[in-house]
Protein backbone atom coordinates (compact mmCIF):
# COMPACT_ATOMS: atom_id res chain seq x y z
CA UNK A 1 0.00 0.00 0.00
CA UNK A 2 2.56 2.11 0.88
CA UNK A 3 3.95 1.85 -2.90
CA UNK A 4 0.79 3.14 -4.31
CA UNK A 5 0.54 6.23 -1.90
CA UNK A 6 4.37 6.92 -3.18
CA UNK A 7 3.98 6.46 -6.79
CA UNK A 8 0.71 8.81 -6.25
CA UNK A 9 3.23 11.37 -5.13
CA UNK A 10 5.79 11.12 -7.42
CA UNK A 11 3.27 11.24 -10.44
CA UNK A 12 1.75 14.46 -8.64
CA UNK A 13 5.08 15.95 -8.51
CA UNK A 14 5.70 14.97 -11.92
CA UNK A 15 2.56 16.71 -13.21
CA UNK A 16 3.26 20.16 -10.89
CA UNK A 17 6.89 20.37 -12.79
CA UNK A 18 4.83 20.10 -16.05
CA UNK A 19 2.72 22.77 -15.27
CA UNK A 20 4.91 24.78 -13.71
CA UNK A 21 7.97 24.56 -16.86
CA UNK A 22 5.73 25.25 -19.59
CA UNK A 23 6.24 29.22 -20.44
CA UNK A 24 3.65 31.73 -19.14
CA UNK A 25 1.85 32.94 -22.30
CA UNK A 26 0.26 36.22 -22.12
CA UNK A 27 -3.56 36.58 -22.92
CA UNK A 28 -4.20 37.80 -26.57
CA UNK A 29 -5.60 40.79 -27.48
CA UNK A 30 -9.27 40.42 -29.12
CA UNK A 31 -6.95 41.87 -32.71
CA UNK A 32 -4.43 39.11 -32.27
CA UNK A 33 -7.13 36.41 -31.44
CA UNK A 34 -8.84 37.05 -34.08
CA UNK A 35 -6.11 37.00 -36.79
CA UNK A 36 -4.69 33.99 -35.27
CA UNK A 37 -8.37 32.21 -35.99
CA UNK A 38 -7.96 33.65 -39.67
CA UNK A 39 -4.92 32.11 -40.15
CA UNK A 40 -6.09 28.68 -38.47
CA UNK A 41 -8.99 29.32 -40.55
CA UNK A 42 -6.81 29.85 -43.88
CA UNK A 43 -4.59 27.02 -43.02
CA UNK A 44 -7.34 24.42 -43.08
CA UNK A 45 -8.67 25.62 -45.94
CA UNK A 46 -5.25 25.18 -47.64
CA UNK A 47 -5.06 21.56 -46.32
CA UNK A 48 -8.24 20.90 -47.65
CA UNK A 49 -8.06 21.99 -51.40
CA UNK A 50 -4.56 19.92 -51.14
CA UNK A 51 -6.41 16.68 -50.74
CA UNK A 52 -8.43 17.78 -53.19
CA UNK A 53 -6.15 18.81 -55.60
CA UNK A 54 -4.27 15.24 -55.00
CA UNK A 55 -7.59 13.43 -55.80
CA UNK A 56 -9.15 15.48 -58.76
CA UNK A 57 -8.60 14.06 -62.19
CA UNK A 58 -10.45 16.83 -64.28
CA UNK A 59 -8.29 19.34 -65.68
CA UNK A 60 -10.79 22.04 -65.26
CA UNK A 61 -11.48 21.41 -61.47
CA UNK A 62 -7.63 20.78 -60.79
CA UNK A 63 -6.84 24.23 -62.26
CA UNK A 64 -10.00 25.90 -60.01
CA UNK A 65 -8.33 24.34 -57.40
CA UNK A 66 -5.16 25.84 -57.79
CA UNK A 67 -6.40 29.13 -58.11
CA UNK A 68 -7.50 29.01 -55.09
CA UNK A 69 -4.59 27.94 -53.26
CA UNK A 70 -2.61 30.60 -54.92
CA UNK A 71 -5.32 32.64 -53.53
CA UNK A 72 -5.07 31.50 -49.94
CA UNK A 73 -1.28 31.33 -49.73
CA UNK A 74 -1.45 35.23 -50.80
CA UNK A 75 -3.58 35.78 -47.83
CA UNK A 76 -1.71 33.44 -45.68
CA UNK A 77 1.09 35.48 -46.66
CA UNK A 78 -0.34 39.24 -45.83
CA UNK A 79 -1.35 37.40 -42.48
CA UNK A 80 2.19 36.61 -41.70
């Protein structure tokens, strides 16, 4: 019994030096939120028309969806 109490202890330990490593981050601003969902936002998008892109076969769909990924990485890029 006594093992269980100490392994209890050690994992809580564990899990406080965790916690208390991991850098401080400071709250965002509503501006910075909200351009970091855009970009999250953009990203997915992006990953998205990828798969597509990999499994389209008809020229004129493949080239709509490359368009648009120019298109997002622009605005990825004026995010950045």
């Amino acid at each position: 019994m006594a093992r269980g109490w100490e392994s209890k202890g050690i994992e809580e330990q564990q899990a406080e030096a965790r916690v208390s490593s991991s850098p401080r981050q400071r709250p965002l601003s509503a501006e910075e939120a909200a351009k970091t969902r855009k970009r999250e936002g953009l990203r997915l998008q992006r990953e998205r028309i990828l798969k597509q892109l990999e499994a389209a076969q008809n020229d004129r769909y493949r080239s709509t969806l490359q368009a648009a990924l120019q298109e997002l990485n622009v605005q990825l890029e004026a995010l950045n």
